[in-house]
N, C-alpha and C. Protein backbone atom coordinates (compact mmCIF):
# COMPACT_ATOMS: atom_id res chain seq x y z
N UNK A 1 71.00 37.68 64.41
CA UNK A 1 70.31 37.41 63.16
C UNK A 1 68.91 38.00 63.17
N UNK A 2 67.95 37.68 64.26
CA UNK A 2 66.58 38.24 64.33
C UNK A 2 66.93 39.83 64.29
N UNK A 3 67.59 40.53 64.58
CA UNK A 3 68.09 42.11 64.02
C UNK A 3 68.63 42.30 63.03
N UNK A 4 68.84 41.67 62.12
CA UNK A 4 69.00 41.84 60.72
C UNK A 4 67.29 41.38 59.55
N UNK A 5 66.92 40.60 60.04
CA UNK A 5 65.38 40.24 59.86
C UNK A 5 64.76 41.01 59.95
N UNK A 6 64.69 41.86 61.38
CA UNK A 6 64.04 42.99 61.65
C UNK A 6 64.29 43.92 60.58
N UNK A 7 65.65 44.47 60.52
CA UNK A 7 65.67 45.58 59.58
C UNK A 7 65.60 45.11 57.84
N UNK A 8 65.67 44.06 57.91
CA UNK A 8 65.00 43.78 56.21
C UNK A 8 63.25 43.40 56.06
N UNK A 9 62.84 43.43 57.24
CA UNK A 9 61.39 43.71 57.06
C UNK A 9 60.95 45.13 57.29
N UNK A 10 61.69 45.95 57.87
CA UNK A 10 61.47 47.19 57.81
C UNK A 10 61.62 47.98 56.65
N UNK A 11 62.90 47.57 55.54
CA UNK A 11 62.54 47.90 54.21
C UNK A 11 62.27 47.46 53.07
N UNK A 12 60.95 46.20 53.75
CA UNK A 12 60.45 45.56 52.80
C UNK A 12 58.93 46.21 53.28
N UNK A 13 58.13 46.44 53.98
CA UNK A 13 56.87 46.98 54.92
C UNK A 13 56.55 48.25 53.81
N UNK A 14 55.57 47.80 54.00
CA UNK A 14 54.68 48.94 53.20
C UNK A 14 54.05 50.25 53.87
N UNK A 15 54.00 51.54 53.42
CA UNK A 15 53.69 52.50 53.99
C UNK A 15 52.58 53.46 53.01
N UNK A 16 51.69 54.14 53.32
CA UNK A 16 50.98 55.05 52.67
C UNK A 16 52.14 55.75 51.65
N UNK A 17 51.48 55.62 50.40
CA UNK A 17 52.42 56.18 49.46
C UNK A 17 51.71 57.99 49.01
N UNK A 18 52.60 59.10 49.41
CA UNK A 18 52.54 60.45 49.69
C UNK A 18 51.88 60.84 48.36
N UNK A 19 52.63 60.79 47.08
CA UNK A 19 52.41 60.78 46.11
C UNK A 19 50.65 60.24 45.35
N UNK A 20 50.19 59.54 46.48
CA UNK A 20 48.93 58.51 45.62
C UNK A 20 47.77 59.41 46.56
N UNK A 21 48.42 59.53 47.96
CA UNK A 21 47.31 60.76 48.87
C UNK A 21 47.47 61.89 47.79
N UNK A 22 48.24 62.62 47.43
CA UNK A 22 48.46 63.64 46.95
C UNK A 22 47.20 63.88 46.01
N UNK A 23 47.53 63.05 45.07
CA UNK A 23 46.72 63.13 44.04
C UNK A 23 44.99 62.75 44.16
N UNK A 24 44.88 61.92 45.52
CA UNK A 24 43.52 61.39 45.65
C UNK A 24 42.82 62.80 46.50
N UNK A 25 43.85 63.50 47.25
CA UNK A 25 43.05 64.79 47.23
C UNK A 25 43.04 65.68 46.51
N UNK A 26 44.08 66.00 45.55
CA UNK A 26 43.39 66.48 44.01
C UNK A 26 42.58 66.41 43.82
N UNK A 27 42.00 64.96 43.20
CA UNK A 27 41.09 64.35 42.91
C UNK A 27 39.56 64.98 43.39
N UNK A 28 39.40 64.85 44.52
CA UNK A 28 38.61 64.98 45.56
C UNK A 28 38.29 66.45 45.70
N UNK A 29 39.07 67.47 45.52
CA UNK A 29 39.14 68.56 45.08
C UNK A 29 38.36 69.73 43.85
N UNK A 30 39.16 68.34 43.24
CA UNK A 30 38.44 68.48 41.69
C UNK A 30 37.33 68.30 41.71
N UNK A 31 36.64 67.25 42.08
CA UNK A 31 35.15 66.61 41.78
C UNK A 31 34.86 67.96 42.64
N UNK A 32 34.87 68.33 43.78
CA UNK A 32 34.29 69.37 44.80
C UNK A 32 33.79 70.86 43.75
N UNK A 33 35.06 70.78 43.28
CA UNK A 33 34.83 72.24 42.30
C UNK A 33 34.53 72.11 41.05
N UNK A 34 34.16 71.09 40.33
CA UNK A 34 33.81 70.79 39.17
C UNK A 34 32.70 71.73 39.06
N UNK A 35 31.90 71.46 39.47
CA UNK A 35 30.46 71.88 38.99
C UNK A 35 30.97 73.93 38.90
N UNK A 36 31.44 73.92 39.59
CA UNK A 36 31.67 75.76 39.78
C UNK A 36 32.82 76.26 38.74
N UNK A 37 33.90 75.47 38.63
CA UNK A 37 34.36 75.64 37.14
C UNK A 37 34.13 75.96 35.64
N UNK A 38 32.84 74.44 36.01
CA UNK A 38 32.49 74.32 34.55
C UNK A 38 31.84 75.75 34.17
N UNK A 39 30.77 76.13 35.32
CA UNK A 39 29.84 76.56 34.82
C UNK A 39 30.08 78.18 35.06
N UNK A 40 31.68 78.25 35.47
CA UNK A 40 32.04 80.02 35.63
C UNK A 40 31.72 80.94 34.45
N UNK A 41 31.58 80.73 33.06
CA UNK A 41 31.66 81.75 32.52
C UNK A 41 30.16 81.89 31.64
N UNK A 42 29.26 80.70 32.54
CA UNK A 42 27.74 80.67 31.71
C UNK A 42 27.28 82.10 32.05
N UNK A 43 27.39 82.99 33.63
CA UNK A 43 26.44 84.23 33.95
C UNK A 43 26.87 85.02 32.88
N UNK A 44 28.15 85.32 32.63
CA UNK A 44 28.66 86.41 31.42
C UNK A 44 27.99 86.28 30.36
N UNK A 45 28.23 84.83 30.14
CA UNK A 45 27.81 84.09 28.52
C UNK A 45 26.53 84.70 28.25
N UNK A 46 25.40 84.52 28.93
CA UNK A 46 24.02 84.71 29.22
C UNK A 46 23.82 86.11 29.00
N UNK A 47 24.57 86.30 29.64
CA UNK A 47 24.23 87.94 29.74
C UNK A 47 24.78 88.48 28.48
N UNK A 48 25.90 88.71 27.94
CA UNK A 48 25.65 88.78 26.56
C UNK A 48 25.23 88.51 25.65
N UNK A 49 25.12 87.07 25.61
CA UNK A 49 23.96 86.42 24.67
C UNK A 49 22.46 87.19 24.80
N UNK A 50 22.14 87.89 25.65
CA UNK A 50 20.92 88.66 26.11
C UNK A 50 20.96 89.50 25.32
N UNK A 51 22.05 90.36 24.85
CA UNK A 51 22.30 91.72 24.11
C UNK A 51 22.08 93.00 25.04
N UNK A 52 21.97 92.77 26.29
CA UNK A 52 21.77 93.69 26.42
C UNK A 52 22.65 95.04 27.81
N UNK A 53 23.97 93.95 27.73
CA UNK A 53 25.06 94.58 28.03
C UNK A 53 25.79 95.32 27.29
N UNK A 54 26.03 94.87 26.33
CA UNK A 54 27.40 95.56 25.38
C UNK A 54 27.03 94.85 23.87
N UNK A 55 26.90 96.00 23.45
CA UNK A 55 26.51 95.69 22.15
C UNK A 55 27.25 96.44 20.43
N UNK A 56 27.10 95.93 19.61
CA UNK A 56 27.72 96.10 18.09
C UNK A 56 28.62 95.20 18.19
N UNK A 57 29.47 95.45 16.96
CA UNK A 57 30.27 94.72 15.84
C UNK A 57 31.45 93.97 17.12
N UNK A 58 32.16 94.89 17.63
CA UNK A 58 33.15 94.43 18.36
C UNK A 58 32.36 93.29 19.43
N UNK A 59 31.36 93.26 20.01
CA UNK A 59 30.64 92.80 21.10
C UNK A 59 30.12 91.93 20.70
N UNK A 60 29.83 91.79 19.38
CA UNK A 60 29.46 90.46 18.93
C UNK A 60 30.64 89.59 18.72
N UNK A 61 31.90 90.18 18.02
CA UNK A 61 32.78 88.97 18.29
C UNK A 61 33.32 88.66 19.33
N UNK A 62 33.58 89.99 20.38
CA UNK A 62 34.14 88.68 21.92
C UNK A 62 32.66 88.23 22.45
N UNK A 63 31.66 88.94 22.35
CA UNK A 63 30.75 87.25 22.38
C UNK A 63 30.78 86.06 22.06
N UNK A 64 31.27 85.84 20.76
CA UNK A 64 31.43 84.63 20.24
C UNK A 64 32.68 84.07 20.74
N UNK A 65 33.34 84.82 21.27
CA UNK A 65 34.33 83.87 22.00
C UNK A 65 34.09 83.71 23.06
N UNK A 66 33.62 84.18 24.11
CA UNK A 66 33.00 84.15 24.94
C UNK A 66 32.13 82.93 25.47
N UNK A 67 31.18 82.97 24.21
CA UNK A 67 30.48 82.04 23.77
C UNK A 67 31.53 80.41 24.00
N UNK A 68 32.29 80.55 22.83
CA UNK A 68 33.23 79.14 22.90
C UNK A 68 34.08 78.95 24.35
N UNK A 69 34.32 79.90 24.69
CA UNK A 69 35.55 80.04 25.80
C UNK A 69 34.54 79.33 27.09
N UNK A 70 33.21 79.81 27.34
CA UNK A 70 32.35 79.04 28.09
C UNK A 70 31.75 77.78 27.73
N UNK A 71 31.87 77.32 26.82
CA UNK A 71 31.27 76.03 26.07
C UNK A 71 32.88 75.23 26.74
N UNK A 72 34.29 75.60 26.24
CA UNK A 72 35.44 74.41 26.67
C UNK A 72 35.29 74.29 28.16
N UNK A 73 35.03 75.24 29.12
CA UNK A 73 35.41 75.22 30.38
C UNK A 73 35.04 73.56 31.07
N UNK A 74 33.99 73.18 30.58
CA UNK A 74 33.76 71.75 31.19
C UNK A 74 34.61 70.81 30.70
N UNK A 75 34.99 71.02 28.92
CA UNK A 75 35.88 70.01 28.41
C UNK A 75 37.01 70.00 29.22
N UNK A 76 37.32 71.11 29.69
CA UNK A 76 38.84 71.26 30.31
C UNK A 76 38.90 70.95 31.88
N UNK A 77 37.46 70.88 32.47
CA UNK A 77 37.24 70.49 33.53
C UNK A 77 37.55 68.80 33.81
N UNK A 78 36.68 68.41 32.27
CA UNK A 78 36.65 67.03 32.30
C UNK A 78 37.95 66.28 32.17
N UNK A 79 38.86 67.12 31.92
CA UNK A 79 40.19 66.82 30.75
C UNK A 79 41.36 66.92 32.38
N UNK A 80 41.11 67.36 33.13
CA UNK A 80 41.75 67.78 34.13
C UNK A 80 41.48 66.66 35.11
N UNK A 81 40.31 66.33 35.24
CA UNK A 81 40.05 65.14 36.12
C UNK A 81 40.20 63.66 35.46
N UNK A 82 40.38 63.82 34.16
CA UNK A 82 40.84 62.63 33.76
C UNK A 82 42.28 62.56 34.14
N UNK A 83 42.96 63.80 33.22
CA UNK A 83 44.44 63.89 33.56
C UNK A 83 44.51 62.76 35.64
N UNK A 84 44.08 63.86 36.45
CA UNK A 84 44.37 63.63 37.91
C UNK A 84 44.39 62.03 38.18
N UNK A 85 42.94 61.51 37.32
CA UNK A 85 42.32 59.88 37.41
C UNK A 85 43.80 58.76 37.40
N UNK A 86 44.08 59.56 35.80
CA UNK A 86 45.10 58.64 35.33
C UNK A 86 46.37 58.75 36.38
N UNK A 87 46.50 59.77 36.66
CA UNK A 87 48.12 59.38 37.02
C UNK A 87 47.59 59.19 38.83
N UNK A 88 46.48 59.24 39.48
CA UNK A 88 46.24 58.55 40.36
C UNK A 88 46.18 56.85 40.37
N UNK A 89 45.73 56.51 39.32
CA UNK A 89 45.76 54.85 39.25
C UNK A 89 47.18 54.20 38.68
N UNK A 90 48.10 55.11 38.61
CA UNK A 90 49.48 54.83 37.99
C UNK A 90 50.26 54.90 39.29
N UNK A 91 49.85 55.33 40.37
CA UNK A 91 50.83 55.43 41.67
C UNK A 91 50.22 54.24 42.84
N UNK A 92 50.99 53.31 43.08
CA UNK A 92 50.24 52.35 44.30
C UNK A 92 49.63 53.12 45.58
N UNK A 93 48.72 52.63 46.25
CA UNK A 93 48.52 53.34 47.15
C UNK A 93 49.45 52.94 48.53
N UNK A 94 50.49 52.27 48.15
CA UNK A 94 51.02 51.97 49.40
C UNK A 94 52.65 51.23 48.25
N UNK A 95 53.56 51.72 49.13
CA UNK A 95 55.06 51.88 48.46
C UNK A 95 55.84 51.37 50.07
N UNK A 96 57.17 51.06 49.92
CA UNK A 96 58.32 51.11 50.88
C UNK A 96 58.55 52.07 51.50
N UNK A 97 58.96 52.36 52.66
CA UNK A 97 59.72 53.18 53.31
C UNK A 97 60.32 54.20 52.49
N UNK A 98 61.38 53.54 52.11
CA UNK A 98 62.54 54.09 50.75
C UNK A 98 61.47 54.89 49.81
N UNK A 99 60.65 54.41 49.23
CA UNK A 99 59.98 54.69 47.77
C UNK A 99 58.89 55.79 48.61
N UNK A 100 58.74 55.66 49.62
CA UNK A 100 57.54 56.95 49.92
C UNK A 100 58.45 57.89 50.20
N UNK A 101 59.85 57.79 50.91
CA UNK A 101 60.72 59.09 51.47
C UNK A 101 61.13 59.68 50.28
N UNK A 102 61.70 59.13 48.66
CA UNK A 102 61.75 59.47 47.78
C UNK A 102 60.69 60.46 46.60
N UNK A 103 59.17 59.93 47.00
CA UNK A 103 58.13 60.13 46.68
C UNK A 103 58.20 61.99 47.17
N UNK A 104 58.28 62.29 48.91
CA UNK A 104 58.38 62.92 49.32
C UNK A 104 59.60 63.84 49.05
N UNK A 105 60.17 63.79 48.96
CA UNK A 105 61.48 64.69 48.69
C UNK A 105 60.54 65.43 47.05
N UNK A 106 60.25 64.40 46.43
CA UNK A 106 60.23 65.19 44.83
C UNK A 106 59.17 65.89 44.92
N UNK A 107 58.29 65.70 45.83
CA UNK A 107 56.79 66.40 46.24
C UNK A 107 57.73 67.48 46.52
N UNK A 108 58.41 67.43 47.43
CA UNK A 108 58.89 68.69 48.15
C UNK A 108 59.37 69.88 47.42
N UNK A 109 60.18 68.90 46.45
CA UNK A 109 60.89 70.11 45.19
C UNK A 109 60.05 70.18 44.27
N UNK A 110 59.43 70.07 43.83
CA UNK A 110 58.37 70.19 43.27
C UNK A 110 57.78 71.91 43.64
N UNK A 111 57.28 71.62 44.98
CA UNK A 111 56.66 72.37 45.57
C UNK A 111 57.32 73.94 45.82
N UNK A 112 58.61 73.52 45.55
CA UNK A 112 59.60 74.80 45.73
C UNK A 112 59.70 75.08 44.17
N UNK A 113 59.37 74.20 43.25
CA UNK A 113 59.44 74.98 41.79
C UNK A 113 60.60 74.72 41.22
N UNK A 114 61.71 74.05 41.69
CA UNK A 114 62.50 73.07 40.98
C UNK A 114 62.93 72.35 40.08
């Protein structure tokens, strides 16, 4: 009987859940490169906004996109680390045996593009 106990506490025991690391180094990732994201397309921005790279009619409108395309980069920065936030606080940080080996397999295919 104490070996049947044993193995129903073994898949009742909690283990680091793969899926919740996964994402907390995302996470962690993200915040790391935030600042260099956001701010990738300000030197261009600047510098055209200067006028004194590339200039007329055509150069003023991909400036202006330019312009906008460097203005979203933080929204999308911000939008990305929310995304990561959320579905980090949606995964326990600690799952079953069963539920982390499962966790793992879909990481896996995942990872192969599946």
């Amino acid at each position: 009987m104490s070996g049947s106990s044993s193995s129903g506490s073994t898949s009742t025991s909690m283990v680091p859940n793969p899926m919740h690391e996964a994402l907390a180094q995302l996470y962690s990732k993200l915040q790391g490169d935030a600042a260099t994201m956001s701010n990738a397309l300000k030197p261009a921005n600047q510098q055209m906004a200067a006028g004194g790279t590339w200039v007329g009619t055509t150069a003023k409108a991909w400036g202006s996109q330019l312009d906008g395309h460097s203005g979203d980069c933080a929204t999308q920065v911000n939008a990305m680390l929310a995304d990561v936030s959320q579905a980090l606080a949606a995964e326990p940080a600690q799952v079953t045996m069963t539920e982390a080996q499962e966790k793992a397999k879909m990481m896996s295919t995942m990872e192969r593009g599946y």
